[in-house]
N, C-alpha and C. Protein backbone atom coordinates (compact mmCIF):
# COMPACT_ATOMS: atom_id res chain seq x y z
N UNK A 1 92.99 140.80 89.23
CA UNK A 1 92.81 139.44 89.69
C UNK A 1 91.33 139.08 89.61
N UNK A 2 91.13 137.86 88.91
CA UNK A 2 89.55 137.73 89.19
C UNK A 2 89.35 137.05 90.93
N UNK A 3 87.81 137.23 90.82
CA UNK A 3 87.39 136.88 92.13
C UNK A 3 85.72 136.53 91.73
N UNK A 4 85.59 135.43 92.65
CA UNK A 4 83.92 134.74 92.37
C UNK A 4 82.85 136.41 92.81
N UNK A 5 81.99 136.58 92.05
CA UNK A 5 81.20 137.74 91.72
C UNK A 5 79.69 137.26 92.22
N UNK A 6 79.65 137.32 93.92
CA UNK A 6 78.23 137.25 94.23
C UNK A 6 77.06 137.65 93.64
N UNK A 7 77.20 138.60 93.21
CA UNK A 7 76.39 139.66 92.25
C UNK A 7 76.06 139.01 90.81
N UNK A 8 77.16 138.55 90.08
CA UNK A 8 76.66 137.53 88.73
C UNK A 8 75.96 136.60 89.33
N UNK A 9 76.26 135.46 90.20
CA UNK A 9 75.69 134.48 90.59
C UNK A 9 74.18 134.99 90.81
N UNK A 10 74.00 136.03 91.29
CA UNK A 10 72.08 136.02 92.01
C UNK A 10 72.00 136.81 90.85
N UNK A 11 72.28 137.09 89.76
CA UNK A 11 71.52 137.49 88.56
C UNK A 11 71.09 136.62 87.67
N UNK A 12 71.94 135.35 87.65
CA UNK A 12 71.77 134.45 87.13
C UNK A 12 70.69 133.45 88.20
N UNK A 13 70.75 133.97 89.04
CA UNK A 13 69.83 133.09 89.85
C UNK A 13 68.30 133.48 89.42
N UNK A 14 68.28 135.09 89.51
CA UNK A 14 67.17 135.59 89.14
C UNK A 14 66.71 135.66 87.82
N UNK A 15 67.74 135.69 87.10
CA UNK A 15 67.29 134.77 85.66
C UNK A 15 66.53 133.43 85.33
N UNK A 16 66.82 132.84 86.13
CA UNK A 16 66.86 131.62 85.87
C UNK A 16 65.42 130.91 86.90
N UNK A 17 64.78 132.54 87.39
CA UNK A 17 64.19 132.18 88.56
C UNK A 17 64.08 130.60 89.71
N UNK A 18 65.23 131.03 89.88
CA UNK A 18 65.54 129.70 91.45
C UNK A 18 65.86 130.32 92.11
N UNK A 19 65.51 129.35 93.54
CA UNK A 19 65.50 129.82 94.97
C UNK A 19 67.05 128.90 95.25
N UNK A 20 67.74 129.83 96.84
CA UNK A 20 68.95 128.75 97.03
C UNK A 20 68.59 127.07 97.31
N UNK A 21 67.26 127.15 97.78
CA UNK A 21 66.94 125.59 97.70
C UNK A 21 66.68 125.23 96.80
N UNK A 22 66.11 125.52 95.78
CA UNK A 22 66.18 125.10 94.58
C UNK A 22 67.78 124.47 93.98
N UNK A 23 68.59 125.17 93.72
CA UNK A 23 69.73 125.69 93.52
C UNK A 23 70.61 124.41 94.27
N UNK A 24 70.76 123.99 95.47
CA UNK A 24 71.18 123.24 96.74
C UNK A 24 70.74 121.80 95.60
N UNK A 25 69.44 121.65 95.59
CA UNK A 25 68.70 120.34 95.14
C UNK A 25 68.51 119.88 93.95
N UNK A 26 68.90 120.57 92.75
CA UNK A 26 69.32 120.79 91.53
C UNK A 26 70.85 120.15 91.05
N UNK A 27 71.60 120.95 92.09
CA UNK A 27 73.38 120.68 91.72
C UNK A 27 73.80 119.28 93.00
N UNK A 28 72.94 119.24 94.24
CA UNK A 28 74.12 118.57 95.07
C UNK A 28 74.74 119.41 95.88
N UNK A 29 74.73 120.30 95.62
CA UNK A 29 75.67 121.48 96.54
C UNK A 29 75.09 121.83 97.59
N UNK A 30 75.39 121.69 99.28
CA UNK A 30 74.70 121.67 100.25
C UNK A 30 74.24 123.15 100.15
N UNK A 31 73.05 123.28 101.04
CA UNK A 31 72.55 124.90 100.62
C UNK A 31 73.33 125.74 102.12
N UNK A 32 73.95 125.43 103.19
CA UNK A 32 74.81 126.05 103.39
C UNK A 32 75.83 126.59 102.32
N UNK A 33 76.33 126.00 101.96
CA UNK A 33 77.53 126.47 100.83
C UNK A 33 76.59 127.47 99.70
N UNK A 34 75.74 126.91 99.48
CA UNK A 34 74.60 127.62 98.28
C UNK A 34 74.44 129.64 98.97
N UNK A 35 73.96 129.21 99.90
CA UNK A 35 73.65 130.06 100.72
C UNK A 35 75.21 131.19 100.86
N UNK A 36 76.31 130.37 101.24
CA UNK A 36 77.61 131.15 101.53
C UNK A 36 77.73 131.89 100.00
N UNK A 37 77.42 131.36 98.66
CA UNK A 37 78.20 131.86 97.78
C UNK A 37 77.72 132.51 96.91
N UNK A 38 76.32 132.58 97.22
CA UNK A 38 75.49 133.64 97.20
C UNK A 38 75.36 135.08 97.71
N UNK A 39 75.79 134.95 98.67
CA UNK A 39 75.83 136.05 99.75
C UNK A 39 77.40 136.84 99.63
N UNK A 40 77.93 135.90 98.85
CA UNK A 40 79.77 136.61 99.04
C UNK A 40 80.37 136.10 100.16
N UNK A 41 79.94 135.39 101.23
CA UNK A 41 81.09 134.77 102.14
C UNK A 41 81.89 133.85 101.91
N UNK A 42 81.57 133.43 100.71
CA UNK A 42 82.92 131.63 99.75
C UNK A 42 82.96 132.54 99.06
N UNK A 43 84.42 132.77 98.53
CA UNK A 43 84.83 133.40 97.67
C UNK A 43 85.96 131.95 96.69
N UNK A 44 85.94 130.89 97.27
CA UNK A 44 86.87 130.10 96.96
C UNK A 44 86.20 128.57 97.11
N UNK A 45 84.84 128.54 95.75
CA UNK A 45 84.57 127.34 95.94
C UNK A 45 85.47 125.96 94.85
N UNK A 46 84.88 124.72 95.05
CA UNK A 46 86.03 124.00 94.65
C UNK A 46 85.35 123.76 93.53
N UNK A 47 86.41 123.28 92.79
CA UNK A 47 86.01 123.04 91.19
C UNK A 47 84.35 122.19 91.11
N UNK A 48 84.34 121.00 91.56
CA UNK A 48 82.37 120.52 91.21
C UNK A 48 81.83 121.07 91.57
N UNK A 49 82.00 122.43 92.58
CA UNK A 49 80.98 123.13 93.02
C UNK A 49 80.67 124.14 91.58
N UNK A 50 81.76 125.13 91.27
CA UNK A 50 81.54 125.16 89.77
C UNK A 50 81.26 124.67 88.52
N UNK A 51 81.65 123.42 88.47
CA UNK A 51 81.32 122.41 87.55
C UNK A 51 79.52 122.38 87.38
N UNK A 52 79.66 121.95 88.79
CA UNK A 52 77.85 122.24 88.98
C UNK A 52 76.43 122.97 88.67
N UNK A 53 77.32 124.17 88.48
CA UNK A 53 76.96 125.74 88.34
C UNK A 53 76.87 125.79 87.10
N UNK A 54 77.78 125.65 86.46
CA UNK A 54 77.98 125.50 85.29
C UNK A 54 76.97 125.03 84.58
N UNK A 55 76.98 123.79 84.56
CA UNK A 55 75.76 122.98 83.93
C UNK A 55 74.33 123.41 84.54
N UNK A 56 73.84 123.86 85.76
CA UNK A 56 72.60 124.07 85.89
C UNK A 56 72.03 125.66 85.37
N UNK A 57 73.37 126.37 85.26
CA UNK A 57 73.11 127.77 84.09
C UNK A 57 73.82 127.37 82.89
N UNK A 58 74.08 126.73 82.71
CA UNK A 58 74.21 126.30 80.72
C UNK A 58 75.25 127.50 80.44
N UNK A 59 76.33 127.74 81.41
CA UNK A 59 77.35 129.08 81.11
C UNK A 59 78.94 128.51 81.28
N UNK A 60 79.44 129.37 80.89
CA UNK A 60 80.97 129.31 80.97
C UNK A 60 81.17 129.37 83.02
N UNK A 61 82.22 128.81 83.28
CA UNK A 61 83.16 129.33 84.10
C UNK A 61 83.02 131.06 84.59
N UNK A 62 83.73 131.28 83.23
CA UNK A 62 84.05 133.11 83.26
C UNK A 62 83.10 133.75 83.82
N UNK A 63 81.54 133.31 83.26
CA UNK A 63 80.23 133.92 83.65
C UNK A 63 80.62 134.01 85.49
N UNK A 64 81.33 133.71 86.29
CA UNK A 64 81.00 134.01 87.79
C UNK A 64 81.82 134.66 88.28
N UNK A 65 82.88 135.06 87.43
CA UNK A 65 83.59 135.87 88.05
C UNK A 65 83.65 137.35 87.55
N UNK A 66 84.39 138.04 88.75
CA UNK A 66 84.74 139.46 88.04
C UNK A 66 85.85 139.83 87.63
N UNK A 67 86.52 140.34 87.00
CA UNK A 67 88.03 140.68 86.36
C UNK A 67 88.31 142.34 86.26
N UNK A 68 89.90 142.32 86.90
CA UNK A 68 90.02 143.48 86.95
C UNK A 68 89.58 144.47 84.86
N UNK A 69 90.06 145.71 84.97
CA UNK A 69 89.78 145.46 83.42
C UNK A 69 90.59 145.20 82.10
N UNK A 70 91.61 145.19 82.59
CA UNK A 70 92.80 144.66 81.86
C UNK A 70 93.60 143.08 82.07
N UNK A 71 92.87 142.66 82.90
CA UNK A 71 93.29 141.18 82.96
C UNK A 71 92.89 140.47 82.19
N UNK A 72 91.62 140.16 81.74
CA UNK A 72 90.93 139.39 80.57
C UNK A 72 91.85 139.82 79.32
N UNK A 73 92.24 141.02 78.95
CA UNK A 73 92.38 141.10 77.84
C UNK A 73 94.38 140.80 77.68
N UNK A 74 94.65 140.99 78.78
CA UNK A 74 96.33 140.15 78.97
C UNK A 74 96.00 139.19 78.55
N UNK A 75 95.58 138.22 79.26
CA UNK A 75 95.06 136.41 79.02
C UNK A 75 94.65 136.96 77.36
N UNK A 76 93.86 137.07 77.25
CA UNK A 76 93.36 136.53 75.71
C UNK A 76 95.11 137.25 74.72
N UNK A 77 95.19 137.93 74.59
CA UNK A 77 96.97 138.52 74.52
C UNK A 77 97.52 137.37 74.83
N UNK A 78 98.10 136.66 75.71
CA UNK A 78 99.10 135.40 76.02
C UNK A 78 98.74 134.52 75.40
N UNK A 79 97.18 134.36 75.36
CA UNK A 79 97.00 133.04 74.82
C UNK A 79 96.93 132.61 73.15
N UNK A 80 96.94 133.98 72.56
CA UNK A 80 96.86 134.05 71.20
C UNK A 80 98.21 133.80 70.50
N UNK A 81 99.46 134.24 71.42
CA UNK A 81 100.69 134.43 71.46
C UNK A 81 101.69 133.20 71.42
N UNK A 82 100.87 132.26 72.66
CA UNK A 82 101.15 131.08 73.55
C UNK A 82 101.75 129.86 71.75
N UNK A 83 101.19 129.69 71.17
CA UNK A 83 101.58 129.17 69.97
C UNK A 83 103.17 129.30 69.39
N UNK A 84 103.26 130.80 69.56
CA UNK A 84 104.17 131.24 69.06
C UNK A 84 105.78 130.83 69.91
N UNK A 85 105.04 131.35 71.38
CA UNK A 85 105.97 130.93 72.39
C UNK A 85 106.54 129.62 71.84
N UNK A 86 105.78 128.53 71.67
CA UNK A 86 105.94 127.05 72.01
C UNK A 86 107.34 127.01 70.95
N UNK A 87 106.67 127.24 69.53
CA UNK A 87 107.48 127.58 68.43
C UNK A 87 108.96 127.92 68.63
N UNK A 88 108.76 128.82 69.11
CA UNK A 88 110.46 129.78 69.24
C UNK A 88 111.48 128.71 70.56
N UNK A 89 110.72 127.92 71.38
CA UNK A 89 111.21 126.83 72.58
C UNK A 89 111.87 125.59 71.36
N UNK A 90 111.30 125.61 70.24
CA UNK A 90 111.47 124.23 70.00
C UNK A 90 112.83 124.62 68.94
């Protein structure tokens, strides 16, 4: 199952050298919340909060989470497949 990856987030933070106020004043995203999802206590932020993220690290989605190690590669498996599915429905 993936799950938001505190640990990517402050690498990318430290990449990118920003502070959570920085970060807060940049996206819009109150720096309570900045602060929570940083630290690992939001594990379940809402989509513009990612959206947000997104655009102020110039990254995918995927970049924040972690995945067990066979889940990514199911999904990319289904989705290559998913064509085929549609096909054989019709």
């Amino acid at each position: 199952m993936a799950r938001l990856s505190s640990k990517k987030l402050n690498e990318l933070k430290e990449v990118n050298l920003l502070t959570n106020e920085e970060i807060s004043k940049l996206t819009g995203i109150p720096l309570f919340t900045v602060e929570n999802l940083f630290s690992g206590r939001n594990i379940y932020p809402t989509m513009w909060i990612l959206v947000a993220l997104m655009e102020l690290f110039s990254c995918d989605m995927k970049d924040f989470f972690e995945y067990e190690e066979d889940e990514f590669a199911s999904y990319e498996s289904f989705s290559s497949s998913f064509p085929n599915i549609i096909v054989n429905l019709l």
